[in-house]
Protein backbone atom coordinates (compact mmCIF):
# COMPACT_ATOMS: atom_id res chain seq x y z
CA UNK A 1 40.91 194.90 16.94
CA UNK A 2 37.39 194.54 17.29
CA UNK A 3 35.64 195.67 20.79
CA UNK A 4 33.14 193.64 22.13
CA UNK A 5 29.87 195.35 23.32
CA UNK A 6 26.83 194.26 24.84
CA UNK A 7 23.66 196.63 25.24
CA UNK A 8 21.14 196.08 28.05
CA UNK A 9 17.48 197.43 28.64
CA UNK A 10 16.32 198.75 31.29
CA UNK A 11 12.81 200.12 31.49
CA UNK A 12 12.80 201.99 28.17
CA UNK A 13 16.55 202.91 28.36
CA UNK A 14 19.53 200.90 26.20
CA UNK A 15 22.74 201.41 27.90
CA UNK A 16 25.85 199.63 25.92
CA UNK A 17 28.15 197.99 28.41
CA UNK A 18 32.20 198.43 27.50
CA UNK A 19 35.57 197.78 29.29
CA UNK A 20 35.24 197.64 33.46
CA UNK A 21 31.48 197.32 32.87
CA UNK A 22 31.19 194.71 30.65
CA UNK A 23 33.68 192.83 32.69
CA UNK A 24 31.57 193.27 36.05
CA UNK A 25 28.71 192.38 34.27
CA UNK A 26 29.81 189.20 32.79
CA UNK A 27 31.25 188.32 36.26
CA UNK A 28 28.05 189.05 37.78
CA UNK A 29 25.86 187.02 35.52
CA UNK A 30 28.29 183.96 36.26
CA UNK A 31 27.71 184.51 39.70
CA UNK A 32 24.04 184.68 39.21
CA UNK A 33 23.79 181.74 37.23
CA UNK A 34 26.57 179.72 39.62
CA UNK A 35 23.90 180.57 41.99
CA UNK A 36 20.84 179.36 40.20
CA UNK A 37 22.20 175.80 39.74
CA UNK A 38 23.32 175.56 43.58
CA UNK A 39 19.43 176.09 44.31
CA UNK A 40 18.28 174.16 41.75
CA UNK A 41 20.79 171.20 42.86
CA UNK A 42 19.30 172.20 46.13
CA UNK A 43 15.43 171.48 45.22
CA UNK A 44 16.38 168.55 43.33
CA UNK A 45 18.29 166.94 46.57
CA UNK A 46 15.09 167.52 48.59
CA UNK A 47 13.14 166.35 46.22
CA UNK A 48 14.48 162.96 46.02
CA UNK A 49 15.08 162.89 49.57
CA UNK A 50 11.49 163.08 50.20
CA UNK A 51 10.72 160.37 47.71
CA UNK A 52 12.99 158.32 49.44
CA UNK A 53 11.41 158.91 52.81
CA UNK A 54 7.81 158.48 50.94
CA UNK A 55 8.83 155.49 49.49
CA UNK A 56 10.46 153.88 52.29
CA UNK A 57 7.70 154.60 54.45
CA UNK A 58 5.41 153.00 51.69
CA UNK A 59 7.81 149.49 52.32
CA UNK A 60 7.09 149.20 55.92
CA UNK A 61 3.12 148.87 54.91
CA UNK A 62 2.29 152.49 55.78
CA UNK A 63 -1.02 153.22 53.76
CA UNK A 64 -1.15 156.89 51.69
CA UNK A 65 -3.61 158.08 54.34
CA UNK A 66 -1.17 156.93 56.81
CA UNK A 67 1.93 158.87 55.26
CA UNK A 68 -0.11 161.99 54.66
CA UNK A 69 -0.81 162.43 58.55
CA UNK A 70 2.38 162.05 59.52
């Protein structure tokens, strides 16, 4: 049976993650990358919501100028 290990640096120091660690550590990253994509989904959503808005405004004959001081 072979035991899978992962080593991590921090600073100048290797630890090797095992067992309970390695577990938490996986479970954590998952987390942290769950998390990434829900902000990322985030700033994509507002992104095109503003385009919208921009290019909506842009159809009722609002100039750039116009849309900028609002």
């Amino acid at each position: 049976m072979t035991t899978q290990k992962t080593n991590i640096q921090i600073g100048d120091k290797v630890f090797e993650l095992t067992g309970e660690d390695l577990t938490a550590f996986k479970a954590q990253r998952t987390k942290d990358q769950a998390k990434g994509k829900a902000i990322q989904a985030e700033i994509d959503a507002r992104v095109a919501a503003r385009e919208s808005a921009l290019a909506k405004l842009a159809a009722l004959g609002l100039t750039e100028a116009e849309i900028q001081a609002l």
